[in-house]
Structure formats: C-alpha cells, structure tokens
Protein backbone atom coordinates (compact mmCIF):
# COMPACT_ATOMS: atom_id res chain seq x y z
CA UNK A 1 14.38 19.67 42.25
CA UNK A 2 14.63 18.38 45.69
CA UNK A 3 15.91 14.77 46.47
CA UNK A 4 14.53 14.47 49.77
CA UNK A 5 11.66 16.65 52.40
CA UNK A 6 11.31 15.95 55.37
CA UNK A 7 10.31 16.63 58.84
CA UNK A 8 12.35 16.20 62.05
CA UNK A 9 10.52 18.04 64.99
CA UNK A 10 9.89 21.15 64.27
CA UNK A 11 12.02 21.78 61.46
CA UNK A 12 11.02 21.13 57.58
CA UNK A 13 14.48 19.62 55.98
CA UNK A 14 15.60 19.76 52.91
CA UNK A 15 18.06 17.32 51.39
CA UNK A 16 20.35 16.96 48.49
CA UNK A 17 21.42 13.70 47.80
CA UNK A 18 24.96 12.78 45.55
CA UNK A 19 26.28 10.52 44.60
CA UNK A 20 30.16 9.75 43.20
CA UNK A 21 32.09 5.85 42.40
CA UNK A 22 34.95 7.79 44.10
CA UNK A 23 36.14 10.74 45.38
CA UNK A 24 38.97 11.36 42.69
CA UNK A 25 37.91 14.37 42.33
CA UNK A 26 36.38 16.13 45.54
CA UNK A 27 33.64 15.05 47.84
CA UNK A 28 30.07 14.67 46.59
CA UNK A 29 28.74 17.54 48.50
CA UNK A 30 31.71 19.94 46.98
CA UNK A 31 28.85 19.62 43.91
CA UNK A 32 26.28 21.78 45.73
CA UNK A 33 28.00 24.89 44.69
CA UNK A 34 26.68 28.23 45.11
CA UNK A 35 24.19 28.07 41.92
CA UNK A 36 22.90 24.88 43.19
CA UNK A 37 22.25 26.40 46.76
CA UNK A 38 20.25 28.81 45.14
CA UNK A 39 18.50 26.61 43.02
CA UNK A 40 17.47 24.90 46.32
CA UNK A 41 16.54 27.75 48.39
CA UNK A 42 14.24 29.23 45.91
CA UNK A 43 12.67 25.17 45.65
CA UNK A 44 12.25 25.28 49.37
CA UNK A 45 10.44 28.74 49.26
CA UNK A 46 8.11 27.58 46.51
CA UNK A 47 7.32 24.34 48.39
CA UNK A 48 6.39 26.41 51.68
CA UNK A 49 4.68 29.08 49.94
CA UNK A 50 2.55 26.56 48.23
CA UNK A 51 2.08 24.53 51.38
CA UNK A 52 1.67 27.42 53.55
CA UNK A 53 4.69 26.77 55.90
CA UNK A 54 5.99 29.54 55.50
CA UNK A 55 7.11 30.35 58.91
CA UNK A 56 8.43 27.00 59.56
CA UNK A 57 12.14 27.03 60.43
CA UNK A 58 13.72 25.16 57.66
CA UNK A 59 17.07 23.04 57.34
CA UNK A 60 19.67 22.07 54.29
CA UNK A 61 20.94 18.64 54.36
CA UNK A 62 23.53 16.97 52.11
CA UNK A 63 23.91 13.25 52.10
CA UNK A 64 26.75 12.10 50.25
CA UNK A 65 27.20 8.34 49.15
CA UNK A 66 30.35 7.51 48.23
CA UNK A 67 32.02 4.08 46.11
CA UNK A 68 30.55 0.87 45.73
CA UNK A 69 30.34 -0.14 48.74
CA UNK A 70 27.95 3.20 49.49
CA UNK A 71 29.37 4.69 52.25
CA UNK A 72 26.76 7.50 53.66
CA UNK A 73 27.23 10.78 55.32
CA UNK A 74 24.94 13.05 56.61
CA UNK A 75 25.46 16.27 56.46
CA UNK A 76 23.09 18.37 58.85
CA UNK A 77 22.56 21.99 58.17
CA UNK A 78 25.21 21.88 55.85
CA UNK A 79 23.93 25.26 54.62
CA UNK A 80 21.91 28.16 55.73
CA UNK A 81 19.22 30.67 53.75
C-alpha cells in the first residue's frame, strides 16, 4: 500500500507516511526498512504499469509525524529505485 501519490512537476511521488507518540525508539522513517522499500517500489511499478506512466521519473517520499503535538517532516527523495 501507498499512503500518499502525487504529482509535483514532472515527477510522480510516492509517499510513506508514519507515524510514532515519540521517538523512544528511532525516528519514524527508520521503519521503512529495506523490505518495506521493496514493498513500495514494486507498488509504484504496478501503479505506472497500470496507468501507463511508465516512463515517468518517479520520487520516494517519507513524511514522518512525530508526538502529540504532530511535528512533520518531509523527507524528499528519501530513497531511490
């Protein structure tokens, strides 16, 4: 699954979103581990194949929120194919 897709100019984005109360233990986007990378990349290349965008650069966002208070970050290209 995919949280977020998006456009921004010419580039389709994809986007992870997580979540954590705290960061006790590690920053949100220390979840999006190698397994769920891959998990990603072969979403992404199902959702272009199926929308025919195949050849449209692509780009892997995290955005972490963090605590009550929901502090974001935005994490741009924060991995690559």
């Amino acid at each position: 699954e995919i949280d977020i897709i998006a456009k921004d100019k010419d580039y389709t984005v994809f986007v992870e979103v997580k979540t954590r109360l705290s960061v006790d233990f590690g920053e949100p986007s220390e979840a999006v581990n190698f397994y769920k990378r891959q998990h990603l990349i072969n979403s992404a290349r199902y959702y272009l194949t199926s929308k025919h965008l195949i050849d449209t650069p692509v780009r892997f966002d995290v955005v972490e929120v963090v605590g009550e208070e929901k502090k974001v970050n935005h994490i741009v290209n924060a991995f690559e194919i």
